[in-house]
C-alpha atoms as a PDB file:
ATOM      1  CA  UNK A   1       0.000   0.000   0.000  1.00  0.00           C
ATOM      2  CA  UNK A   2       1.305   3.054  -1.166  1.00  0.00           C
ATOM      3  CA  UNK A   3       1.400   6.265   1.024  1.00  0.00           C
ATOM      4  CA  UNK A   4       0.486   9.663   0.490  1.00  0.00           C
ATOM      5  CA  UNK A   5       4.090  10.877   0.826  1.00  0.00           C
ATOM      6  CA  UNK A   6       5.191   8.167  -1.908  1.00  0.00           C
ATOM      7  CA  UNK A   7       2.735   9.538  -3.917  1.00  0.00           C
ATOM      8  CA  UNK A   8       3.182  13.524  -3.941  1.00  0.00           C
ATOM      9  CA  UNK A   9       6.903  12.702  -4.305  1.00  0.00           C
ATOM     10  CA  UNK A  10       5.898  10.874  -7.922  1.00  0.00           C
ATOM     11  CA  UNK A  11       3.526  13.695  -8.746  1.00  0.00           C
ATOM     12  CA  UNK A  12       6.837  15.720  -8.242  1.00  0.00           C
ATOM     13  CA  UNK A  13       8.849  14.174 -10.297  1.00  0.00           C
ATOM     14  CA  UNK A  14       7.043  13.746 -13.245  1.00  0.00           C
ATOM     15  CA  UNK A  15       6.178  17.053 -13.229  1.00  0.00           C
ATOM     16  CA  UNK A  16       9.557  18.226 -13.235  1.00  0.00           C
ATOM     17  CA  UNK A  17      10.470  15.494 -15.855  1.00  0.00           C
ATOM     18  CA  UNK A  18       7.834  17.488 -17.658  1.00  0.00           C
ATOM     19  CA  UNK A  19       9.119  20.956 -17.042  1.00  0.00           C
ATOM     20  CA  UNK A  20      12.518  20.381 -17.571  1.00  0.00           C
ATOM     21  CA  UNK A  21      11.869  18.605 -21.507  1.00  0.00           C
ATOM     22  CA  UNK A  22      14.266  19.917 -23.938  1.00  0.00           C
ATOM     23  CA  UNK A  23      12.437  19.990 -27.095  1.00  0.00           C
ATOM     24  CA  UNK A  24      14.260  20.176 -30.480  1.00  0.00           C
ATOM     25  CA  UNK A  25      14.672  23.451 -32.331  1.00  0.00           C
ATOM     26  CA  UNK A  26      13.168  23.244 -35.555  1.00  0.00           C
ATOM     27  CA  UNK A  27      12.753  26.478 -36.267  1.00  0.00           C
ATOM     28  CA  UNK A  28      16.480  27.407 -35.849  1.00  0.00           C
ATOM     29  CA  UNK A  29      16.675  23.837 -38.225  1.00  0.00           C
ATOM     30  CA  UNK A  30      14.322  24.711 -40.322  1.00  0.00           C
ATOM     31  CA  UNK A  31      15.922  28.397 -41.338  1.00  0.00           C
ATOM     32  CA  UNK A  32      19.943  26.899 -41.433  1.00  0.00           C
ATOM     33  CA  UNK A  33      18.271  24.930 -44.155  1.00  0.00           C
ATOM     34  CA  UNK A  34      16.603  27.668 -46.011  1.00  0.00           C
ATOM     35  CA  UNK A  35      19.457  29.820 -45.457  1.00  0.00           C
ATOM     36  CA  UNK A  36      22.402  26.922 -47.292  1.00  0.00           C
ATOM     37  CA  UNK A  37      19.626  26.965 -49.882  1.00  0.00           C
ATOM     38  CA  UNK A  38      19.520  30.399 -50.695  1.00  0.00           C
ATOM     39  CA  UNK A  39      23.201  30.596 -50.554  1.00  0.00           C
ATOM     40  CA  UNK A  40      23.234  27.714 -53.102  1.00  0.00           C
ATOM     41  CA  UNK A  41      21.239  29.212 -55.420  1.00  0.00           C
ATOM     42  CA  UNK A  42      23.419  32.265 -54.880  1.00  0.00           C
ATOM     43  CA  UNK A  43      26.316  30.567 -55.846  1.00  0.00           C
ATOM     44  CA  UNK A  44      24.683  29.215 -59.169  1.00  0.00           C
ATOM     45  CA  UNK A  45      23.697  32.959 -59.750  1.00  0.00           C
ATOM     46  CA  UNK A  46      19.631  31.625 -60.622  1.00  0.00           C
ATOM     47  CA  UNK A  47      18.528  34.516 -58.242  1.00  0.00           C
ATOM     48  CA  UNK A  48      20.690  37.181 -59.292  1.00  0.00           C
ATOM     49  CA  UNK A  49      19.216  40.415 -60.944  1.00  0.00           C
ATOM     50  CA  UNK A  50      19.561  40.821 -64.566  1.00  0.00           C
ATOM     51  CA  UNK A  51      21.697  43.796 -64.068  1.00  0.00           C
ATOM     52  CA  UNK A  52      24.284  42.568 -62.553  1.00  0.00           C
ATOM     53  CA  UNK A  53      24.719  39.253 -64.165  1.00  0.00           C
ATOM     54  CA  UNK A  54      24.885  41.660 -67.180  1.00  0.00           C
ATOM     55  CA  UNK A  55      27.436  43.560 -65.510  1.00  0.00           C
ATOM     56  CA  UNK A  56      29.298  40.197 -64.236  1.00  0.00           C
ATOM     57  CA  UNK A  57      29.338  39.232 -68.218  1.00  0.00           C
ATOM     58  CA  UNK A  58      31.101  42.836 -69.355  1.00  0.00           C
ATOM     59  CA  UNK A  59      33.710  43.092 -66.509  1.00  0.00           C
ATOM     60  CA  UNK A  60      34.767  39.704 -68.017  1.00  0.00           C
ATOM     61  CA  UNK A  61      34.454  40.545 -71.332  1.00  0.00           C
ATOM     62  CA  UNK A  62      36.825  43.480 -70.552  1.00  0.00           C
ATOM     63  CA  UNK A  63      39.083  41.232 -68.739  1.00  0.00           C
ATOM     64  CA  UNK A  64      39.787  39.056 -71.417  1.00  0.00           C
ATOM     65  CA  UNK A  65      42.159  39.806 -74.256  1.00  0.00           C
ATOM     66  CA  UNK A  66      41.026  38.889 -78.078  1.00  0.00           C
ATOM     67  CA  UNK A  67      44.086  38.144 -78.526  1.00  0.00           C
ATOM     68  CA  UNK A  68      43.920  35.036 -75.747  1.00  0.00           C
ATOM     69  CA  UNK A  69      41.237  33.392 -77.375  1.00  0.00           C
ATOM     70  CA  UNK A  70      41.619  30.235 -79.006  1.00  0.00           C
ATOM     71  CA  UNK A  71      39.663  31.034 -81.765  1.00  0.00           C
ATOM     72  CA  UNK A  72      40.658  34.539 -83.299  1.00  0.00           C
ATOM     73  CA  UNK A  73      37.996  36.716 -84.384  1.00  0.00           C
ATOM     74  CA  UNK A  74      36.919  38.231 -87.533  1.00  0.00           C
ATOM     75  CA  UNK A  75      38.765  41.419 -86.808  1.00  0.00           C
ATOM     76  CA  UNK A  76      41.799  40.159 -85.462  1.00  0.00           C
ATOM     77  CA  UNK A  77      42.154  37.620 -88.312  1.00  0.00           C
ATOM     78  CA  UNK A  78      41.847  40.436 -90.834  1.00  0.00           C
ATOM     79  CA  UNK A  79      44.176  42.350 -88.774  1.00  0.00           C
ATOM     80  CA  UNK A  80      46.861  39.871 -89.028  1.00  0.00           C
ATOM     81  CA  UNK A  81      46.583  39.573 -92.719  1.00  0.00           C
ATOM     82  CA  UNK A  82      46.925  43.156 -92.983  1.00  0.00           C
ATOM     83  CA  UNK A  83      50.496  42.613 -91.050  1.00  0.00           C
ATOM     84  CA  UNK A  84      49.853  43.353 -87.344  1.00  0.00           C
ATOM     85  CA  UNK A  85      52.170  41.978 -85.054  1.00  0.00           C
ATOM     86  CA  UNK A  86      50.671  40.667 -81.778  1.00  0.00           C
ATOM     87  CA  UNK A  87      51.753  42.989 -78.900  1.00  0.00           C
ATOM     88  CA  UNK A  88      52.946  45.788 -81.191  1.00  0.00           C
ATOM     89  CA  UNK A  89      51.152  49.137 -82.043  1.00  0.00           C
ATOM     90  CA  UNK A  90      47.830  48.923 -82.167  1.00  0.00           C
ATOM     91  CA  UNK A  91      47.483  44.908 -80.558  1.00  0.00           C
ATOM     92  CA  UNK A  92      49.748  46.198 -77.742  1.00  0.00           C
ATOM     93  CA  UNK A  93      47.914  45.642 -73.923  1.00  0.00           C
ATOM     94  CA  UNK A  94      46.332  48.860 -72.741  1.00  0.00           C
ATOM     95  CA  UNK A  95      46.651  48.997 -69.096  1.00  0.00           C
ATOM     96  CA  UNK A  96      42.743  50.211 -68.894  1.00  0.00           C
ATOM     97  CA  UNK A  97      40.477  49.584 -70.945  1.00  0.00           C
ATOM     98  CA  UNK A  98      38.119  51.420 -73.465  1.00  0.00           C
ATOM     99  CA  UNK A  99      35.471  53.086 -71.193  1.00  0.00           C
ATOM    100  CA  UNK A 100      32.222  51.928 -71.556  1.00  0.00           C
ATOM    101  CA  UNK A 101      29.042  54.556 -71.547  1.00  0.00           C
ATOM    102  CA  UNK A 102      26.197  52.346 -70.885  1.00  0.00           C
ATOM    103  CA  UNK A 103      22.985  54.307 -71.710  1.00  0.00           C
ATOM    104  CA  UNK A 104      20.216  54.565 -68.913  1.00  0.00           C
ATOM    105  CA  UNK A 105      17.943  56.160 -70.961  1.00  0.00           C
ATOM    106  CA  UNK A 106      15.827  55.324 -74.342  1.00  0.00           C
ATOM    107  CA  UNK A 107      16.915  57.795 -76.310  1.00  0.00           C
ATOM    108  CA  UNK A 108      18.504  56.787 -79.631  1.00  0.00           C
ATOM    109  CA  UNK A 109      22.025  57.415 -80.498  1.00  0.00           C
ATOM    110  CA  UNK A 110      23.421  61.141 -80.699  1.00  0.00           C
ATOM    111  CA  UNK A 111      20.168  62.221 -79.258  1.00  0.00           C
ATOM    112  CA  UNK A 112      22.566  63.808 -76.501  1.00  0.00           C
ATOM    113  CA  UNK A 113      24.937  65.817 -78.810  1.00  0.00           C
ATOM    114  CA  UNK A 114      21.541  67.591 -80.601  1.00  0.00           C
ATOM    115  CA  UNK A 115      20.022  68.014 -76.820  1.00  0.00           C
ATOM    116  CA  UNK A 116      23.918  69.741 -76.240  1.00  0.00           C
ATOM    117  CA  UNK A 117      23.812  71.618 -79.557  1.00  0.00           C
ATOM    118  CA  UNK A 118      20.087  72.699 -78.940  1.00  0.00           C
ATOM    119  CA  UNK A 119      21.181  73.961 -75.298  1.00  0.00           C
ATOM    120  CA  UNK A 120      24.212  75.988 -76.555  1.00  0.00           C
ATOM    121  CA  UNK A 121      22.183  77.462 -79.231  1.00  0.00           C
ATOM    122  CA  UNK A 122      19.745  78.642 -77.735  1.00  0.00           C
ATOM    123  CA  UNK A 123      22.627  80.182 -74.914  1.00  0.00           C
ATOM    124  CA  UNK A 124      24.038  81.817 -77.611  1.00  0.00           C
ATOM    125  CA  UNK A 125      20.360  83.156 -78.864  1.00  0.00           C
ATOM    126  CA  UNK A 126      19.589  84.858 -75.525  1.00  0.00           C
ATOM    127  CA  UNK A 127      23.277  85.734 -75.113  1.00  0.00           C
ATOM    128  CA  UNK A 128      22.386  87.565 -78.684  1.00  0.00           C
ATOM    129  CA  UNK A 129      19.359  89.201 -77.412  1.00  0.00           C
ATOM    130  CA  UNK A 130      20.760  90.734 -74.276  1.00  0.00           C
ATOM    131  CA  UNK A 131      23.509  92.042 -76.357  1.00  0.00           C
ATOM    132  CA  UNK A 132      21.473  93.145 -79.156  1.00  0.00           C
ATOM    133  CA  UNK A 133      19.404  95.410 -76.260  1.00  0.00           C
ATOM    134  CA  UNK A 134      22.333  96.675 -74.486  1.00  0.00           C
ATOM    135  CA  UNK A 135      23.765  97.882 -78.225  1.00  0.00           C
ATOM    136  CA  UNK A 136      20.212  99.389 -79.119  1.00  0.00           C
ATOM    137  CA  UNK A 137      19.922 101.447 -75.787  1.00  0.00           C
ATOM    138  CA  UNK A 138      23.835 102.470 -76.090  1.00  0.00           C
ATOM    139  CA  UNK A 139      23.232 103.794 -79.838  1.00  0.00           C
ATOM    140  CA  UNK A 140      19.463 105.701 -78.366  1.00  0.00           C
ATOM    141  CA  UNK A 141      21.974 107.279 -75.543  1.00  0.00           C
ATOM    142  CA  UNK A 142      24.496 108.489 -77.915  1.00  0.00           C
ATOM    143  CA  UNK A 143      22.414 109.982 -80.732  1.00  0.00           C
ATOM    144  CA  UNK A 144      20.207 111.542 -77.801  1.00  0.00           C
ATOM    145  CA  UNK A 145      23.148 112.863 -76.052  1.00  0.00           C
ATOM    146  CA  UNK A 146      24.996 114.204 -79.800  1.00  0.00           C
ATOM    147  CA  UNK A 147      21.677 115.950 -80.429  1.00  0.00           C
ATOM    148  CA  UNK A 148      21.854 117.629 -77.146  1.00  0.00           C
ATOM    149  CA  UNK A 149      25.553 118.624 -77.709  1.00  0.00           C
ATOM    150  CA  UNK A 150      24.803 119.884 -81.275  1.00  0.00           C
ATOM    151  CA  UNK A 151      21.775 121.937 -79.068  1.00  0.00           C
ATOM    152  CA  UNK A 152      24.602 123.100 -76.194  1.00  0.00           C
ATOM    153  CA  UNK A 153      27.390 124.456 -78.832  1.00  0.00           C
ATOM    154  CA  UNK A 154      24.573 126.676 -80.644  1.00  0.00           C
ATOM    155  CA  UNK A 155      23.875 128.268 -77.170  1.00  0.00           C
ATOM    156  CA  UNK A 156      27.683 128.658 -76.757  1.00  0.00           C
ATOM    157  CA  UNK A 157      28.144 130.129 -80.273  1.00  0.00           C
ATOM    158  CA  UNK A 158      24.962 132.678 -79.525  1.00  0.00           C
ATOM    159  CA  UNK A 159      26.627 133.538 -75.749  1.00  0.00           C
ATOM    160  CA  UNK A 160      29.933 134.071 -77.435  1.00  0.00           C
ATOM    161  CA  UNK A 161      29.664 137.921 -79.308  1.00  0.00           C
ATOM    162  CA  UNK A 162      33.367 137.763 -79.857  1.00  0.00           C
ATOM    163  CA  UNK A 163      34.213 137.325 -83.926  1.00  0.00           C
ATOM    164  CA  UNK A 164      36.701 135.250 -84.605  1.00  0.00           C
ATOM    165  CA  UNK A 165      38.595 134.524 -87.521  1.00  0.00           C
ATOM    166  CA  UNK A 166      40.202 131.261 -87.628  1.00  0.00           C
ATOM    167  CA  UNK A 167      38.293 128.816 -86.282  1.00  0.00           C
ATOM    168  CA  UNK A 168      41.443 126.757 -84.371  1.00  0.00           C
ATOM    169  CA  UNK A 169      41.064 130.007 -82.153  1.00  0.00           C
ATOM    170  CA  UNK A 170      37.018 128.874 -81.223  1.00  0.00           C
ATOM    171  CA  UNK A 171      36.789 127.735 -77.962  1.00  0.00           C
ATOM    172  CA  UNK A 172      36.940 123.553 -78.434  1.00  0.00           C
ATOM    173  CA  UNK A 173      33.638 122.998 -76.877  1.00  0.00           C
ATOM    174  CA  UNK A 174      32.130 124.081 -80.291  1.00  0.00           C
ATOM    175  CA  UNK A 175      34.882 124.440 -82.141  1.00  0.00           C
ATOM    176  CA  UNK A 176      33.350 121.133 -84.118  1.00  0.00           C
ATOM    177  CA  UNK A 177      29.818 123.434 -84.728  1.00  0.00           C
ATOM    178  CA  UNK A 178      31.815 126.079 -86.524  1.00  0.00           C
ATOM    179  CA  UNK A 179      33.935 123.500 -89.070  1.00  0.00           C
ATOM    180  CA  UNK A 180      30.773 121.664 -89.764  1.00  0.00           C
ATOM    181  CA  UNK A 181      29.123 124.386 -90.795  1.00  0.00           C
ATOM    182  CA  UNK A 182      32.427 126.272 -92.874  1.00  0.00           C
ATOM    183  CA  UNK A 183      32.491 122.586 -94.413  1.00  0.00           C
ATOM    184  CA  UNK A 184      28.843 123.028 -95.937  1.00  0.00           C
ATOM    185  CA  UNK A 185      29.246 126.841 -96.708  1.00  0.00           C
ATOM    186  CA  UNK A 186      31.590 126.091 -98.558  1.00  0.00           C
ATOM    187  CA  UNK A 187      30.311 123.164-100.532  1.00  0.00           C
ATOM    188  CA  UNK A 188      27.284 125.412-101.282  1.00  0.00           C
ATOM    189  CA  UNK A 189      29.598 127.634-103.205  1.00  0.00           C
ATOM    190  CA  UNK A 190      31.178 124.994-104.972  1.00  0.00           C
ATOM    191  CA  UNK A 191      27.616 124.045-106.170  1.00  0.00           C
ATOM    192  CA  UNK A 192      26.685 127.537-107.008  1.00  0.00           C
ATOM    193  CA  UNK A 193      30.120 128.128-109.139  1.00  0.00           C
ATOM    194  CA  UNK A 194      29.348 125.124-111.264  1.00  0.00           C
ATOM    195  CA  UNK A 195      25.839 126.148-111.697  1.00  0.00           C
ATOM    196  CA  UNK A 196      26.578 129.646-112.773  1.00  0.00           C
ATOM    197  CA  UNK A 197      29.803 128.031-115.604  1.00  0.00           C
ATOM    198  CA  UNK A 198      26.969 127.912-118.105  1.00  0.00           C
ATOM    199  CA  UNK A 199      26.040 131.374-117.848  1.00  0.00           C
ATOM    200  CA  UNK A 200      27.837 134.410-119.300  1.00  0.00           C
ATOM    201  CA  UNK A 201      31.228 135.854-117.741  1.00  0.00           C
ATOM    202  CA  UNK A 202      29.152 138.982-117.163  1.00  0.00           C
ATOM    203  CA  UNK A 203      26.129 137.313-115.328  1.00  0.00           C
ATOM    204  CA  UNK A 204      28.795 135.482-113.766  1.00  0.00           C
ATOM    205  CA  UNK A 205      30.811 138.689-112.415  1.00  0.00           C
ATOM    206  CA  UNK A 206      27.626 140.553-111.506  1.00  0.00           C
ATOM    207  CA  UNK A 207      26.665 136.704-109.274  1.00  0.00           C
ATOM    208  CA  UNK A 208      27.303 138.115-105.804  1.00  0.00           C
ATOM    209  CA  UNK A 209      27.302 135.084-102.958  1.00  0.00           C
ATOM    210  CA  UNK A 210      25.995 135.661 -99.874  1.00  0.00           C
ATOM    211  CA  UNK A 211      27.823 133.448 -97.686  1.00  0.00           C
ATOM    212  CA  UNK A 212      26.616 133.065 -94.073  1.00  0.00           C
ATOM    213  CA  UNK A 213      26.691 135.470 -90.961  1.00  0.00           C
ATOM    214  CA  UNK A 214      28.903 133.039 -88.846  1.00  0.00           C
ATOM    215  CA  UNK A 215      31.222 131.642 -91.775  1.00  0.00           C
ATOM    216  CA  UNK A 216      33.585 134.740 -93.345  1.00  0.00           C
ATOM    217  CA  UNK A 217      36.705 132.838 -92.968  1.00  0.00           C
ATOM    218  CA  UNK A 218      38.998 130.806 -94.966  1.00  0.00           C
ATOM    219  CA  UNK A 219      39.512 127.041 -94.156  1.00  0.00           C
ATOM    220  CA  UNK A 220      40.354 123.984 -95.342  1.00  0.00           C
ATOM    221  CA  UNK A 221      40.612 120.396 -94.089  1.00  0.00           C
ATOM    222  CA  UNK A 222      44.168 120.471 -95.652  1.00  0.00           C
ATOM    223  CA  UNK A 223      45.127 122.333 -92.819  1.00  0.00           C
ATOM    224  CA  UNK A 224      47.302 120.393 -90.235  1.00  0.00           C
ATOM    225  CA  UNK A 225      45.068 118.484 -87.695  1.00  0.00           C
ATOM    226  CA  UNK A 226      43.270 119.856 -84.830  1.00  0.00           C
ATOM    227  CA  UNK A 227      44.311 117.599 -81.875  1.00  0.00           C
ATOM    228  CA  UNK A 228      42.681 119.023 -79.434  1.00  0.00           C
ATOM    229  CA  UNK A 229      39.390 118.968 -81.107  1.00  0.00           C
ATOM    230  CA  UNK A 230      40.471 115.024 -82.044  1.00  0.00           C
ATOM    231  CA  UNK A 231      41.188 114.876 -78.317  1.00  0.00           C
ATOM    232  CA  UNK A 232      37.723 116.526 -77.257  1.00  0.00           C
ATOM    233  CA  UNK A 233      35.224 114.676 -79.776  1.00  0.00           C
ATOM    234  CA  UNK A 234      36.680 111.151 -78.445  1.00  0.00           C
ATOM    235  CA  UNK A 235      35.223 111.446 -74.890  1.00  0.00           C
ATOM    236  CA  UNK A 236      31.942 109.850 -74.399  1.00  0.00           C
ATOM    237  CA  UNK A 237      28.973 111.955 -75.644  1.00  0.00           C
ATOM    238  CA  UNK A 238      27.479 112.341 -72.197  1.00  0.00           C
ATOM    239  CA  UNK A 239      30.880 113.859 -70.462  1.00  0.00           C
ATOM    240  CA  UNK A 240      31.136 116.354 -73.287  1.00  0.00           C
ATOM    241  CA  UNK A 241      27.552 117.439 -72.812  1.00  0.00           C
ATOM    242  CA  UNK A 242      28.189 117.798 -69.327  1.00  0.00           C
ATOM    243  CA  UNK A 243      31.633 119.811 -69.941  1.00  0.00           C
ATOM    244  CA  UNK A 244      29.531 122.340 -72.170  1.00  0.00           C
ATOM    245  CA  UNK A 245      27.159 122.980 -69.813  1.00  0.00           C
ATOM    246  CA  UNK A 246      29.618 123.275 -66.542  1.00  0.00           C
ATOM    247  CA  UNK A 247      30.987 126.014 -69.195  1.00  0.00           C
ATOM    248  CA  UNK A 248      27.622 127.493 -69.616  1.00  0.00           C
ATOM    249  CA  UNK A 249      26.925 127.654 -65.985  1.00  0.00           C
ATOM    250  CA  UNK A 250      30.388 129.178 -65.037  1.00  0.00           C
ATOM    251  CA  UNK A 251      30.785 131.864 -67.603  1.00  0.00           C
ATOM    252  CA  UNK A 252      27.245 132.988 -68.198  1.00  0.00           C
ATOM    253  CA  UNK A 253      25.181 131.848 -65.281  1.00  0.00           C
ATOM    254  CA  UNK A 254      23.086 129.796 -68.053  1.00  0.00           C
ATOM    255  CA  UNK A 255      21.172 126.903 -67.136  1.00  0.00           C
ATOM    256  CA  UNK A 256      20.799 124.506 -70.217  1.00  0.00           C
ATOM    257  CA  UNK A 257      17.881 122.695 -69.041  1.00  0.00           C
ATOM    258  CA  UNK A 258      15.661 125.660 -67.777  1.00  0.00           C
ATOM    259  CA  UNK A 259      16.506 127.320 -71.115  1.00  0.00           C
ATOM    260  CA  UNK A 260      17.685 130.742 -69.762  1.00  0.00           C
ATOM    261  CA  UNK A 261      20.299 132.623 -68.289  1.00  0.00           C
ATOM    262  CA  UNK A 262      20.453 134.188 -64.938  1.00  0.00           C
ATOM    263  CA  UNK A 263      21.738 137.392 -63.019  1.00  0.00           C
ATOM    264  CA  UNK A 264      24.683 136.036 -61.170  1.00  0.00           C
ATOM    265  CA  UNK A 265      25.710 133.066 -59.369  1.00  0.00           C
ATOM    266  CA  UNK A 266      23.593 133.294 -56.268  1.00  0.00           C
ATOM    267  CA  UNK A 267      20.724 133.583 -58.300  1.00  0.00           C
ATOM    268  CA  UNK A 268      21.465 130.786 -60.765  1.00  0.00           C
ATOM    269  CA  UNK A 269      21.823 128.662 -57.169  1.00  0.00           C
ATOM    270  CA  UNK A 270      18.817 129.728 -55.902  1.00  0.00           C
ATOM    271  CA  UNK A 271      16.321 129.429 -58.766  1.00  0.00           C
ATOM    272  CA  UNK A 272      17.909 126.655 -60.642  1.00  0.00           C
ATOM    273  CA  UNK A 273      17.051 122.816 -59.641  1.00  0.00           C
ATOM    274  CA  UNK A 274      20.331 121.625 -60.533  1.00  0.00           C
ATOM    275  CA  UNK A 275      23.243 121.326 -63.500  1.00  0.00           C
ATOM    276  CA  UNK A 276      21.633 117.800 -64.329  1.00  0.00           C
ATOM    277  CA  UNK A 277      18.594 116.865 -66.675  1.00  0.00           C
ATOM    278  CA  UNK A 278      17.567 114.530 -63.747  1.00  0.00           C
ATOM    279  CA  UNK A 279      17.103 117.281 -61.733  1.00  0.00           C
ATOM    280  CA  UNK A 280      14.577 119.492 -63.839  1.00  0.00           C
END
């Protein structure tokens, strides 16, 4: 007859026998086997992506020499024939190879050169443009500011009661005004005189030519050059315009823009906005 005691000390034991059951680790089995399979199938390259089993193919492509292979190719046959010496000129080893460009894209061949043509042409169009505006405003400013001279030295010559008789002795500032306009009197005349060859030497004596009020004086653009004038006439247009009128301003309290003269110099500060067109 079995006790109580006997009994719970069984019970004990069987449950620890229980408890203490190492079971078997088939997961851990199962994925070591799943794992030497996928390396396997790595090794045969069946799961590799087509890219780089393409890439795999051209590294050894450019690793190999045509010149190793046992069977010769087309071009390396006909390159022989022609007298190439293996290892010599062109057959000789590079130590890199060509460089490959492999295209990510679908466009066709040379699409890229156009696309690089198109770019830099149409650079070179807006590049064209801009400069094309700048030179249109620069040739606006200088026939504005030439017509403004041409309207300063008039003023000047008006100011100016002295008469002078050679015109090197003008002031330079309008010096230019009083050539000019010596240059035209005098090809007037030489119109008139071979207008009037077909009339009579008596018509022709009594022909009296009025020549004009600011041009008595004999000149000629034989005469030696005027280098201060050639000096004067290369600044820019808008310095000389501002040189005549700093003259105007000092000598006869004249303000160009406001069209007038005034008393003195106190008055010309007062009344006058400013020497500048920016001002008025």
């Amino acid at each position: 007859m079995i006790n109580n005691q006997d009994k719970q000390t069984t019970q004990d034991a069987e449950d620890d026998d229980y408890m203490t059951m190492i079971l078997p680790d088939v997961s851990s089995s199962l994925l070591s086997a799943r794992q030497r399979k996928i390396h396997a199938q790595k090794e045969k390259g069946i799961n590799k992506p087509y890219r780089e089993r393409e890439r795999e193919r051209r590294e050894e492509g450019l690793r190999s020499s045509l010149m190793d292979m046992e069977k010769p190719s087309k071009a390396m046959n006909m390159m022989l024939k022609m007298g190439a010496a293996l290892g010599q000129g062109c057959t000789q080893s590079r130590i890199e190879p060509l460089e490959i460009n492999i295209k990510t894209d679908r466009a066709g061949i040379g699409h890229e050169t156009v696309q690089k043509q198109k770019t830099v042409q149409e650079t070179l169009k807006i590049q064209d443009e801009a400069d094309y505006k700048i030179r249109v405003r620069l040739e606006n400013e200088t026939k504005y500011f030439e017509a403004k001279i041409r309207q300063a030295q008039k003023v000047c010559e008006n100011l100016n009661k002295k008469s002078i008789d050679e015109p090197r002795k003008v002031n330079v500032l309008w010096r230019g005004l009083v050539i000019e306009r010596i240059e035209k009197e005098k090809e007037r005349m030489r119109k008139h005189e071979i207008l009037n060859r077909v009339q009579s030497v008596d018509d022709l004596q009594n022909e009296e030519v009025k020549p004009d009020r600011h041009t008595q004086v004999e000149w000629s653009q034989e005469d030696d050059q005027d280098l201060e004038l050639d000096a004067f006439n290369q600044l820019d247009p808008k310095i000389r315009l501002e040189m005549i009128i700093d003259y105007l301003r000092e000598d006869y309290y004249y303000c160009f823009w406001c069209g007038c003269a005034y008393e003195d110099a106190q008055d010309l500060s007062n009344f006058c906005p400013g020497k500048r067109e920016e001002d008025h």
